[in-house]
N, C-alpha and C. Protein backbone atom coordinates (compact mmCIF):
# COMPACT_ATOMS: atom_id res chain seq x y z
N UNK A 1 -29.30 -48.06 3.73
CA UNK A 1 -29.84 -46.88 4.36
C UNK A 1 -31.26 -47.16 4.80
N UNK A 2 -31.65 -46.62 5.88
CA UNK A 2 -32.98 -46.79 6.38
C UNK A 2 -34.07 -45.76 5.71
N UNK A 3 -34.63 -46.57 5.28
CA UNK A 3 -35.97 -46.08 4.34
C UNK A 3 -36.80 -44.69 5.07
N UNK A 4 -36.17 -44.41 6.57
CA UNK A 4 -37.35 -43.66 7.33
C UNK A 4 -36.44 -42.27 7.36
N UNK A 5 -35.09 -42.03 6.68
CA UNK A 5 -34.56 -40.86 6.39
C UNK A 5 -35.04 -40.33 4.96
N UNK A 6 -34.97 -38.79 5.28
CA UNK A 6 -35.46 -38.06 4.53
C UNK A 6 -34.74 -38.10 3.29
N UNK A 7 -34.82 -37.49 2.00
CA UNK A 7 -33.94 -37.37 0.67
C UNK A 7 -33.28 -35.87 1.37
N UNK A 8 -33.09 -35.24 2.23
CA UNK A 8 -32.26 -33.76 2.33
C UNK A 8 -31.19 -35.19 3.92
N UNK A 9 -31.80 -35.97 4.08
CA UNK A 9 -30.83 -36.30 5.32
C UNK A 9 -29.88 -37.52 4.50
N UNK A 10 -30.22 -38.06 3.76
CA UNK A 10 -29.74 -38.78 2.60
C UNK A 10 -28.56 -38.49 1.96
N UNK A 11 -28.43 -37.02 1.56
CA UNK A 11 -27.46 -36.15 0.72
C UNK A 11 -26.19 -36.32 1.95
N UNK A 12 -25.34 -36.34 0.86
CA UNK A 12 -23.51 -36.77 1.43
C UNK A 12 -23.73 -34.96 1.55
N UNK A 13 -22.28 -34.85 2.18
CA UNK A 13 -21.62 -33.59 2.52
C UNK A 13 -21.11 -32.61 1.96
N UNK A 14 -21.03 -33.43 0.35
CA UNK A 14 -20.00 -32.87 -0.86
C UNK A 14 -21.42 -32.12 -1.59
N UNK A 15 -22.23 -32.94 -1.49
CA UNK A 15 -23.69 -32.39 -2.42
C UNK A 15 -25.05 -31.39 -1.89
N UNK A 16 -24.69 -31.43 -0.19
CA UNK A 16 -25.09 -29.97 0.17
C UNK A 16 -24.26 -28.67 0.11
N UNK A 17 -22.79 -28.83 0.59
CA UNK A 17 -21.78 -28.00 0.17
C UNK A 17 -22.15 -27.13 -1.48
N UNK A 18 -22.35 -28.26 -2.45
CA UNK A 18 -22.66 -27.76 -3.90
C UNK A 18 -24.00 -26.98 -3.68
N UNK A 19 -25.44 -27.41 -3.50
CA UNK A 19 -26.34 -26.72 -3.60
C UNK A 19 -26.22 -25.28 -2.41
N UNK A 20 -25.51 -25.10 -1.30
CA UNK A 20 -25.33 -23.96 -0.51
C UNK A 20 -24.38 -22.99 -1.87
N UNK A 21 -23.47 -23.87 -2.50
CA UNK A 21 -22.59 -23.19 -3.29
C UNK A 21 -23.49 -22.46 -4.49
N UNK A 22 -24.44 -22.93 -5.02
CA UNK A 22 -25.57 -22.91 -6.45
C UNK A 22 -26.14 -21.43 -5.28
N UNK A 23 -26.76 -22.02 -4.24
CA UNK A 23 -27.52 -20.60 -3.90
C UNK A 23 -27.31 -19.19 -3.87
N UNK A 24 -26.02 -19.45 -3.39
CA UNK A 24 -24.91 -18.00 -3.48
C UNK A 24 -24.70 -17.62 -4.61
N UNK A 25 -23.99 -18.56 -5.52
CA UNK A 25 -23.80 -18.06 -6.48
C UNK A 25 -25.27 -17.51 -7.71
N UNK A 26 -26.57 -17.70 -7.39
CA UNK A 26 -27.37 -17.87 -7.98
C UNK A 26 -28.07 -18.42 -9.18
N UNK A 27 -27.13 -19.42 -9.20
CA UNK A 27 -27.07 -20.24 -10.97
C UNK A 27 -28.42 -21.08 -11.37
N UNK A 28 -28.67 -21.15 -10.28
CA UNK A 28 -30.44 -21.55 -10.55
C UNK A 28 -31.20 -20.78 -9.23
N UNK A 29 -32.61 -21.03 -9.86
CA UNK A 29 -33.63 -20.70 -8.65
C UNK A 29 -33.46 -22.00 -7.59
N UNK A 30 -34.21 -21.16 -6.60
CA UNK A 30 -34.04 -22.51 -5.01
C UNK A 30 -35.68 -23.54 -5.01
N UNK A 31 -36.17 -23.05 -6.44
CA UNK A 31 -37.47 -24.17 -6.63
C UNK A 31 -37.26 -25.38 -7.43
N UNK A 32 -36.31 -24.81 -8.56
CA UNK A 32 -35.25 -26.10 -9.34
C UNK A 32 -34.58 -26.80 -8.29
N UNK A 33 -33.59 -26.10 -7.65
CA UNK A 33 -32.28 -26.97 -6.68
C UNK A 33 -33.33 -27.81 -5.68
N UNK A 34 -34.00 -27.20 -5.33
CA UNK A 34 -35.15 -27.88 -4.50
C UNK A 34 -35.76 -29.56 -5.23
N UNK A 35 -36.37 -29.04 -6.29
CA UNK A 35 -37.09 -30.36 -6.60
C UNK A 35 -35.45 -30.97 -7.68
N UNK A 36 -34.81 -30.47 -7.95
CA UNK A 36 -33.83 -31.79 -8.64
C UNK A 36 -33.12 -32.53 -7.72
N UNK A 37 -33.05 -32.17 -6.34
CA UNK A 37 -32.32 -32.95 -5.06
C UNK A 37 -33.43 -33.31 -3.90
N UNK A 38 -34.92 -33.25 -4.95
CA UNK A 38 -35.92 -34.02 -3.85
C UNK A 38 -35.65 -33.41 -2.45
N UNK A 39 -35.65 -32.05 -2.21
CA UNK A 39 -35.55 -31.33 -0.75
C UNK A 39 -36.78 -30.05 -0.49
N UNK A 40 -37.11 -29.74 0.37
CA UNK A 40 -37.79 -28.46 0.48
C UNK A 40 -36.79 -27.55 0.23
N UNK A 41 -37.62 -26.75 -0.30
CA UNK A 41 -37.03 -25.43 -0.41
C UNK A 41 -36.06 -24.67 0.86
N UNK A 42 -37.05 -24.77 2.09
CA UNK A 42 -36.82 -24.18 3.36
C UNK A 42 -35.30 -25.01 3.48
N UNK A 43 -34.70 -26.27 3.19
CA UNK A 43 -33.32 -26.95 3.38
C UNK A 43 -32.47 -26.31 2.23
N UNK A 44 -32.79 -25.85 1.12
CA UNK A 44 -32.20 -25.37 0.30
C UNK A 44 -31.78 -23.91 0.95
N UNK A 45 -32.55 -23.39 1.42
CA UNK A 45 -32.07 -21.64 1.67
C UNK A 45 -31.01 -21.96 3.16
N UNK A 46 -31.26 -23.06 3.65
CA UNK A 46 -30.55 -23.32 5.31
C UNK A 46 -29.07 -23.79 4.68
N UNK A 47 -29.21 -24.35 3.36
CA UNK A 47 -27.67 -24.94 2.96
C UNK A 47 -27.01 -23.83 2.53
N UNK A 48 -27.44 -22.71 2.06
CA UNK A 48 -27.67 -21.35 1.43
C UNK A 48 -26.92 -20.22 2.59
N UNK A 49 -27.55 -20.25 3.72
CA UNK A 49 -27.22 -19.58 4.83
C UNK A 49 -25.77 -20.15 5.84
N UNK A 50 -25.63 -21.55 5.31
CA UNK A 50 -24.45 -22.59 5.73
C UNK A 50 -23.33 -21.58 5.33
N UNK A 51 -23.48 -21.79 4.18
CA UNK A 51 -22.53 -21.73 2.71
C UNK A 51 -21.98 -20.14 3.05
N UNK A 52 -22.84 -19.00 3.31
CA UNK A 52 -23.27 -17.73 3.50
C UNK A 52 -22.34 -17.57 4.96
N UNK A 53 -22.21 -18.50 6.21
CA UNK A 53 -21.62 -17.75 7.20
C UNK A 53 -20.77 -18.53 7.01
N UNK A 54 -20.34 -19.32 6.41
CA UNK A 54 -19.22 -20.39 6.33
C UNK A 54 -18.07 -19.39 5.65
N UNK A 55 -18.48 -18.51 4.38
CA UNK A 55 -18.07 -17.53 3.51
C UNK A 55 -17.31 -16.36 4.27
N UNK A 56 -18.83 -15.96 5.19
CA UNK A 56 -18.24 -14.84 5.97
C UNK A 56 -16.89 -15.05 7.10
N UNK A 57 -17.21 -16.01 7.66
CA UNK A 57 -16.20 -16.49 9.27
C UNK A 57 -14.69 -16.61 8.26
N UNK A 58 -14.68 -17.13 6.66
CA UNK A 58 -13.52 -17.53 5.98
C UNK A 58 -12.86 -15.81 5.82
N UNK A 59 -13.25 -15.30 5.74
CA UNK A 59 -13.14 -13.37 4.98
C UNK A 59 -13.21 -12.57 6.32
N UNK A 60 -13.56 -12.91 7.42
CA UNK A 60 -13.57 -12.02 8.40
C UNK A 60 -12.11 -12.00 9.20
N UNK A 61 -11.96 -10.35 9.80
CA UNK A 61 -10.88 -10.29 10.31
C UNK A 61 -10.89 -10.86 11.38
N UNK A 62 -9.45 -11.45 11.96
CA UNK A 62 -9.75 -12.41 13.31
C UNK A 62 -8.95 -11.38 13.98
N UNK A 63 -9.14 -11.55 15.36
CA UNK A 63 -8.57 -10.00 16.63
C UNK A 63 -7.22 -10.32 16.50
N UNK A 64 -6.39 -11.57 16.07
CA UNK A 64 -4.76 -11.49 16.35
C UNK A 64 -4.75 -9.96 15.01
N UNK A 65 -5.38 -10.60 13.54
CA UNK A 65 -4.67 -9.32 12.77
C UNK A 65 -4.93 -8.26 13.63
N UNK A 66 -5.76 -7.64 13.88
CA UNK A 66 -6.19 -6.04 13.98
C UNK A 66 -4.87 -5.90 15.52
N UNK A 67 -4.59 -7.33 16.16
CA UNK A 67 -3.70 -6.46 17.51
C UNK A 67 -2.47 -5.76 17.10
N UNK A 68 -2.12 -4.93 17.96
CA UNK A 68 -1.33 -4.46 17.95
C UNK A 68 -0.14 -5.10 18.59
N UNK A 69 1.04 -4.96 17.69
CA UNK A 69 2.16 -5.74 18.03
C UNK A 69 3.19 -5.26 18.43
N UNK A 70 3.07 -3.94 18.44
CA UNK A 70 4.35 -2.87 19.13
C UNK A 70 4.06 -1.42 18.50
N UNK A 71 4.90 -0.48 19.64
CA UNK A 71 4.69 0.80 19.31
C UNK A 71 5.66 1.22 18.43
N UNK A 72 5.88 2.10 17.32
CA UNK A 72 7.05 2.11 16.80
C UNK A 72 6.76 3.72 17.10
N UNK A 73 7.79 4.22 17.20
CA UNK A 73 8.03 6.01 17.50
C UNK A 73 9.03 6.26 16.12
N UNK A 74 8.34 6.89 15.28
CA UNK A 74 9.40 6.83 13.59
C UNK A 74 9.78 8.64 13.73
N UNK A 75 11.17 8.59 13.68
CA UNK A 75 11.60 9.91 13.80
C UNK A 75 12.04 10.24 12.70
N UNK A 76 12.81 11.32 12.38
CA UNK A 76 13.86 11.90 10.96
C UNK A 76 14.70 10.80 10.93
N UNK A 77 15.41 10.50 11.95
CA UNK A 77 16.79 9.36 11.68
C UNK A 77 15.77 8.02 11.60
N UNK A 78 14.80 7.80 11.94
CA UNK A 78 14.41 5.92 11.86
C UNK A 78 13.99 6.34 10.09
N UNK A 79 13.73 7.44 9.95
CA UNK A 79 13.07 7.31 8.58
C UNK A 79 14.10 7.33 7.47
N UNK A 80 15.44 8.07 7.89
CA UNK A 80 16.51 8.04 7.07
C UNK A 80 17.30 6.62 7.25
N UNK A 81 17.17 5.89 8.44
CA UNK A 81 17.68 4.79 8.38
C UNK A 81 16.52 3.71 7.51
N UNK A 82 15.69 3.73 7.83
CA UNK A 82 14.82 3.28 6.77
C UNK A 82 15.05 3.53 5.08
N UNK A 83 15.12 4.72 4.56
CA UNK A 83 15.81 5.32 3.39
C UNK A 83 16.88 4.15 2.97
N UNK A 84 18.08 4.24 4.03
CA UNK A 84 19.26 3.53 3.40
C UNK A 84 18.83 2.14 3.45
N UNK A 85 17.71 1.51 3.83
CA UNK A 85 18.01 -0.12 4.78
C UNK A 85 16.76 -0.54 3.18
N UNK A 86 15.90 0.73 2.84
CA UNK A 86 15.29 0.04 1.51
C UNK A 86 16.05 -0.24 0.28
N UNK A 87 16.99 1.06 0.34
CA UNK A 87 17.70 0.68 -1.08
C UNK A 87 18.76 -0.21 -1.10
N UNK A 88 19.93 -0.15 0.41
CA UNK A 88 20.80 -1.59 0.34
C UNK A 88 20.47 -2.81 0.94
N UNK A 89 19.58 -3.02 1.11
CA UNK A 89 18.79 -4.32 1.83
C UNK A 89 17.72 -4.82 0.46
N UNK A 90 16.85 -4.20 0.68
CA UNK A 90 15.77 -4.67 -0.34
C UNK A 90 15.56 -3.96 -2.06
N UNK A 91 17.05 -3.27 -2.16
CA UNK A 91 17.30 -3.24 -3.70
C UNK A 91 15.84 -2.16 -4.29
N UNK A 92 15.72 -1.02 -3.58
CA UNK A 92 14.63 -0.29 -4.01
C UNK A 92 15.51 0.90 -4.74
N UNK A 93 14.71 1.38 -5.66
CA UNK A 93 14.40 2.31 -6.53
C UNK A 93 14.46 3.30 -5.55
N UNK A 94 15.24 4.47 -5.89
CA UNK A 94 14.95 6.16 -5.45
C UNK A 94 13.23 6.52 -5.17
N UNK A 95 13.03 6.13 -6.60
CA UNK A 95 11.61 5.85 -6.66
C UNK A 95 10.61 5.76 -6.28
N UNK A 96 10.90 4.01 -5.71
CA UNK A 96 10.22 2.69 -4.97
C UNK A 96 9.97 3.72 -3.27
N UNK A 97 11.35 4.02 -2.77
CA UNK A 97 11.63 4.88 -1.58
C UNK A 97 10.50 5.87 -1.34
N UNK A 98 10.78 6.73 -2.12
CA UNK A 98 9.51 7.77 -2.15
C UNK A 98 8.08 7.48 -2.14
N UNK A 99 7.84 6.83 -3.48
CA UNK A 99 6.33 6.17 -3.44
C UNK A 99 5.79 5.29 -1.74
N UNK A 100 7.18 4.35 -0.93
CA UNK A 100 7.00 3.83 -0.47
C UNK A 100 6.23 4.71 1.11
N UNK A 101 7.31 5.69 1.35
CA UNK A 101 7.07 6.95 2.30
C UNK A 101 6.24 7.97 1.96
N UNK A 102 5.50 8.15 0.87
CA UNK A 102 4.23 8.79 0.68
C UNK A 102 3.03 7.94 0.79
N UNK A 103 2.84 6.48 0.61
CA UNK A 103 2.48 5.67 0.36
C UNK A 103 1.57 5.20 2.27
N UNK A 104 2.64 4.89 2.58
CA UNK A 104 2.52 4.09 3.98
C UNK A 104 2.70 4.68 5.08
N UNK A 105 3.53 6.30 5.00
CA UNK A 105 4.11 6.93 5.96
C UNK A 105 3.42 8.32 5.91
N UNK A 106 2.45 8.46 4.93
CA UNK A 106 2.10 9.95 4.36
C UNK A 106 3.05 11.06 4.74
N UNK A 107 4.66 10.66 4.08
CA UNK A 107 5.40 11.60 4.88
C UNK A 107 6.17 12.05 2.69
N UNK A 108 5.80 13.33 2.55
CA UNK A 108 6.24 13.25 0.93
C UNK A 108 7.87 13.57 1.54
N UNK A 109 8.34 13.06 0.53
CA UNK A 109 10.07 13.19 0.00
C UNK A 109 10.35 12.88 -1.30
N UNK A 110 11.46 13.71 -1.21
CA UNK A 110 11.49 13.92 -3.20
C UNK A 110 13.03 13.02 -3.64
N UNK A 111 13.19 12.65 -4.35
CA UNK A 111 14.24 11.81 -5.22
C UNK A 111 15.60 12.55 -4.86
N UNK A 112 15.86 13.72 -5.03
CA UNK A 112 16.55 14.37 -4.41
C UNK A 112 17.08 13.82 -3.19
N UNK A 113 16.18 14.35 -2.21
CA UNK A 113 16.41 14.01 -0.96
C UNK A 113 17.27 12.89 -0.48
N UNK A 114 16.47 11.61 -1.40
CA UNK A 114 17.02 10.20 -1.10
C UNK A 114 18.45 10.38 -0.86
N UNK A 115 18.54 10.78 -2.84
CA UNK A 115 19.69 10.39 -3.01
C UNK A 115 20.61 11.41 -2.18
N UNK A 116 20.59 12.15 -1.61
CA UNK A 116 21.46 13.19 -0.70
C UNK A 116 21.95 12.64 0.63
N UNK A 117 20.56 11.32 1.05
CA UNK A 117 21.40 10.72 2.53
C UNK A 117 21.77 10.02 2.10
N UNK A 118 21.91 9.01 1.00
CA UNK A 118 22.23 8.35 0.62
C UNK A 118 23.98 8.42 0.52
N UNK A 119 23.55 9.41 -0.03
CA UNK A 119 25.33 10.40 -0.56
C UNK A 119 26.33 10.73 0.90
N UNK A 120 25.21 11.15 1.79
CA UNK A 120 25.99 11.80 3.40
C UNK A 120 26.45 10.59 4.06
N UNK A 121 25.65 9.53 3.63
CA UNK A 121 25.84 8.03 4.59
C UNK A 121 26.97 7.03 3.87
N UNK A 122 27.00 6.88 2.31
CA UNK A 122 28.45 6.66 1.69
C UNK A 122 29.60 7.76 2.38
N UNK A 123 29.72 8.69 2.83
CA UNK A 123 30.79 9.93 3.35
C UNK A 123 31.43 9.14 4.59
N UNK A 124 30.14 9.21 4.92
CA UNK A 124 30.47 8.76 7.30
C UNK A 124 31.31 7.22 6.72
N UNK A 125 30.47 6.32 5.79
CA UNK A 125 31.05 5.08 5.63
C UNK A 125 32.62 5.22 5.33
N UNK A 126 32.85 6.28 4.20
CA UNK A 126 34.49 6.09 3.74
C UNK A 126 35.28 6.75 4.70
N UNK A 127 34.81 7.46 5.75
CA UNK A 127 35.20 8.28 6.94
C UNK A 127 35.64 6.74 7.64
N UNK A 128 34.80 6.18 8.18
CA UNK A 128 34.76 4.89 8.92
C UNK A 128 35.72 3.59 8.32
N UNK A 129 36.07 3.12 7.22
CA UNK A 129 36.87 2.95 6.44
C UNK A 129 38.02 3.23 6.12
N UNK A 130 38.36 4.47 6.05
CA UNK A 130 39.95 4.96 6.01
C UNK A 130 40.17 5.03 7.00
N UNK A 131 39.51 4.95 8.73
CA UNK A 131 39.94 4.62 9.89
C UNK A 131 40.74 3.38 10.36
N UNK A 132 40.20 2.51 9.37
CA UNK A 132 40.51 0.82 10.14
C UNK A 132 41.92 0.59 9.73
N UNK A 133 42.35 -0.32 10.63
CA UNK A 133 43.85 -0.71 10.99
C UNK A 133 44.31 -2.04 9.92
N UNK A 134 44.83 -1.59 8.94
CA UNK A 134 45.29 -3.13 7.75
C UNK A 134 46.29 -3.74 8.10
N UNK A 135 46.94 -3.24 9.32
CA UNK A 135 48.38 -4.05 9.57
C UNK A 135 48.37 -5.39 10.42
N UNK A 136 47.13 -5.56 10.34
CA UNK A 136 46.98 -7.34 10.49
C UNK A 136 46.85 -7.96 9.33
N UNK A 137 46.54 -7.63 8.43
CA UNK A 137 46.43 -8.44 7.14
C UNK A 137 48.06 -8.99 6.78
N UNK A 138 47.87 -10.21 6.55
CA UNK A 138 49.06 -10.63 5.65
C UNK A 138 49.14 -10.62 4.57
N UNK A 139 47.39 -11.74 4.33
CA UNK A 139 47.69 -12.04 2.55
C UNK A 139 46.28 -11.09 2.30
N UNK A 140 46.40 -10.81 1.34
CA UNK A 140 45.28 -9.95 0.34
C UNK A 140 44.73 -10.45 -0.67
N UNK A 141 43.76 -10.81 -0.93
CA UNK A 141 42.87 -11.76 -2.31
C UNK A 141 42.50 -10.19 -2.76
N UNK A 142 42.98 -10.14 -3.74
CA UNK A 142 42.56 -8.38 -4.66
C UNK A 142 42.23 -9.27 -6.19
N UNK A 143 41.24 -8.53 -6.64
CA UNK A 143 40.52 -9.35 -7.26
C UNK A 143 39.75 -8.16 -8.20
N UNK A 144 38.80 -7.83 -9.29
CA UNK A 144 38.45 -6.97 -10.22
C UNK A 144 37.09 -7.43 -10.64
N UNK A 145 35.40 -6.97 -9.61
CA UNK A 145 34.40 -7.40 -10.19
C UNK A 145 33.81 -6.03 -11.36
N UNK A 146 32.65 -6.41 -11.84
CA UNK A 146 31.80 -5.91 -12.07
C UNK A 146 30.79 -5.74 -11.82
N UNK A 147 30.20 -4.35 -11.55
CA UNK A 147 28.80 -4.35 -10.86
C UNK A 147 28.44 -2.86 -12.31
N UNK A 148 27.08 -3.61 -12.50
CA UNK A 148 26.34 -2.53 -13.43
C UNK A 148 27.50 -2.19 -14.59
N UNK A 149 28.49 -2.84 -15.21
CA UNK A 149 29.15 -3.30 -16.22
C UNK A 149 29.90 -2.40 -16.16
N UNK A 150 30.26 -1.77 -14.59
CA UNK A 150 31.85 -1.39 -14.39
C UNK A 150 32.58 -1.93 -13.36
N UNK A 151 33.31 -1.22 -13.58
CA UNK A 151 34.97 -1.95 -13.05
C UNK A 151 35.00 -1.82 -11.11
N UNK A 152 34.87 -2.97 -10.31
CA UNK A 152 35.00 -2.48 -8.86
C UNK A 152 36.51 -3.41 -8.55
N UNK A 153 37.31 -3.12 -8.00
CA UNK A 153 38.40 -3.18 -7.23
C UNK A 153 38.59 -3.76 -5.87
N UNK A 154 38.20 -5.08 -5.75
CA UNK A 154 38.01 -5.87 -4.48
C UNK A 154 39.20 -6.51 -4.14
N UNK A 155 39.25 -5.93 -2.37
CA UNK A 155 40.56 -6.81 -1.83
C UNK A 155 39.93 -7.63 -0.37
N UNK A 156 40.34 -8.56 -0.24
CA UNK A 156 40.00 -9.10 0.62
C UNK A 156 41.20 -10.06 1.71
N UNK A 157 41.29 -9.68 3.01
CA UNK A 157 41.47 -10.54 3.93
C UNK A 157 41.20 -12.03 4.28
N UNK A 158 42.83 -12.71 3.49
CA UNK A 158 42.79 -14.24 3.22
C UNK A 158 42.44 -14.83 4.57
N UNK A 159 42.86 -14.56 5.70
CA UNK A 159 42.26 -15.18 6.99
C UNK A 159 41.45 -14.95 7.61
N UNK A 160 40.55 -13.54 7.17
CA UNK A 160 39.16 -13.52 7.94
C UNK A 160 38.39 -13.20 6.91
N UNK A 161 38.64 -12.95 5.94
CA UNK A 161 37.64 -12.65 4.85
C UNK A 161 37.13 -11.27 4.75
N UNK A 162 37.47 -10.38 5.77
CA UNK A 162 37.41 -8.83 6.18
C UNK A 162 37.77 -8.34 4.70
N UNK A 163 36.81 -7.52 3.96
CA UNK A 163 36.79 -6.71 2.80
C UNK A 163 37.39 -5.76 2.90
N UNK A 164 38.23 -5.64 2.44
CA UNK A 164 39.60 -3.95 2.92
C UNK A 164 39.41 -3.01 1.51
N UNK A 165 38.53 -3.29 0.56
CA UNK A 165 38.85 -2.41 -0.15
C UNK A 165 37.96 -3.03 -1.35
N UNK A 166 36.59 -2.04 -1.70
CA UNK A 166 35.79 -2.14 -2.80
C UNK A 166 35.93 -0.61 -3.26
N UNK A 167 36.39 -0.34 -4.60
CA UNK A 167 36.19 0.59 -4.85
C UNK A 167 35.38 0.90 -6.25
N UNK A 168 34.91 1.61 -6.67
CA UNK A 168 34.67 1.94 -8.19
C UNK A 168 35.96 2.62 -8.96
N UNK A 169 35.85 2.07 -10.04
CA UNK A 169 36.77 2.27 -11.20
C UNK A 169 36.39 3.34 -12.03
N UNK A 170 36.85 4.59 -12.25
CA UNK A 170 36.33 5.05 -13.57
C UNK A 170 37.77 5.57 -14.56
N UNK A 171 37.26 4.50 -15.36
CA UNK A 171 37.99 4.85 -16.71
C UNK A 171 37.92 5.39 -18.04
N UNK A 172 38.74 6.09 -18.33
CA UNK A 172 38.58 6.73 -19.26
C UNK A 172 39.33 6.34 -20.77
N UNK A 173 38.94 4.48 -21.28
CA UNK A 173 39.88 4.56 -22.05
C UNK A 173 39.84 4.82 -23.64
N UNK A 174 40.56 4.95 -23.59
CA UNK A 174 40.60 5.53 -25.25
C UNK A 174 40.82 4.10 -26.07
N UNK A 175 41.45 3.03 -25.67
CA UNK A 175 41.17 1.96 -26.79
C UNK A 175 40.55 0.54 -25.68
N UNK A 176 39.52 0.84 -27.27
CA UNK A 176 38.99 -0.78 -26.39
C UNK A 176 39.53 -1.94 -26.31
N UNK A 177 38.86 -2.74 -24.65
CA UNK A 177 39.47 -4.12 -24.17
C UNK A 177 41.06 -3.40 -23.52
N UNK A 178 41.29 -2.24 -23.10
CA UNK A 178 42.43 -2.25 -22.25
C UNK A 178 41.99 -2.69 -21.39
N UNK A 179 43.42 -3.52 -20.38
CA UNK A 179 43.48 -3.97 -19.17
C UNK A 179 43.94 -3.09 -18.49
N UNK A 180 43.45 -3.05 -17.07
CA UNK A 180 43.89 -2.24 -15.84
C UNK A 180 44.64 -3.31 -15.19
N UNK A 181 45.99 -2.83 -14.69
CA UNK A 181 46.85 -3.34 -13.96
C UNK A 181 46.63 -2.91 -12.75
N UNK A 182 47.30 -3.76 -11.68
CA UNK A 182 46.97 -2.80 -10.25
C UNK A 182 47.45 -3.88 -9.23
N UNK A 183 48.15 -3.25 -8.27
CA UNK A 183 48.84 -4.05 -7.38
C UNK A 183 48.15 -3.58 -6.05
């Protein structure tokens, strides 16, 4: 190194980074950091002010967040389709729903409510369902899961995989470990 550079022009990149870092954080005075790295003071507060907009530009909002990325127009039905698309999509709570639409939408709705479109939109579904045509099916994979440690009733379409039939089970049995038969 040439003898005619300063001890602040001397310092690597990693060891002004640290003393800009010491200033902010205030862990010493800038008359210590100063004379233990052989610098003026005045280079200590400039590594200080580095460190300081380097901080800010990292934490500041940049114009893509704040743009706007589309208009959304949220009506009764986008909000009830919303309703159903939180709880069978993303597995939300009656709850979760509400908190979520008081929350983000300042729109209150009560647990009730949920569960009522919830209830009207299972209806239209089994409406829509006992419509469809099974007389293409040949073979039937019928099969007996559990969901929430009861009994569902799954049939399925061996050549397209078309689900013809999930139902819930409720039983009422009087001795335990009976089997349900079912063709």
């Amino acid at each position: 190194m040439s003898p005619a550079l300063s001890a602040a022009a001397r310092l690597s990149p990693s060891v002004r980074q640290d003393i800009g870092i010491q200033v902010l954080s205030r862990s010493q005075s800038i008359s210590h950091l100063a004379a233990t790295h052989q610098v003026s003071r005045k280079f200590v507060y400039h590594q200080g002010d580095k460190a300081q907009r380097s901080l800010d530009e990292s934490f500041a909002p940049t114009p893509a967040d704040d743009a706007v990325l589309f208009h959304l127009p949220v009506t009764k039905n986008w909000l009830y389709q919303l309703i159903l698309s939180l709880v069978l999509i993303c597995h939300s709570s009656y709850r979760g729903v509400v908190e979520l639409l008081r929350d983000l939408f300042d729109t209150p709705i009560s647990v009730g409510t949920v569960h009522n479109r919830l209830q009207e939109t299972a209806e239209k579904a089994d409406e829509i369902n006992q419509s469809q045509d099974l007389a293409s099916i040949a073979v039937g994979l019928q099969d007996e899961i559990y969901q929430a440690n009861r009994p569902v009733l799954v049939g399925v379409d061996a050549a397209s995989t078309y689900c013809y039939l999930l139902q819930s089970v409720n039983i009422g049995m009087k001795k335990p470990g009976a089997v349900i038969c079912w063709m």
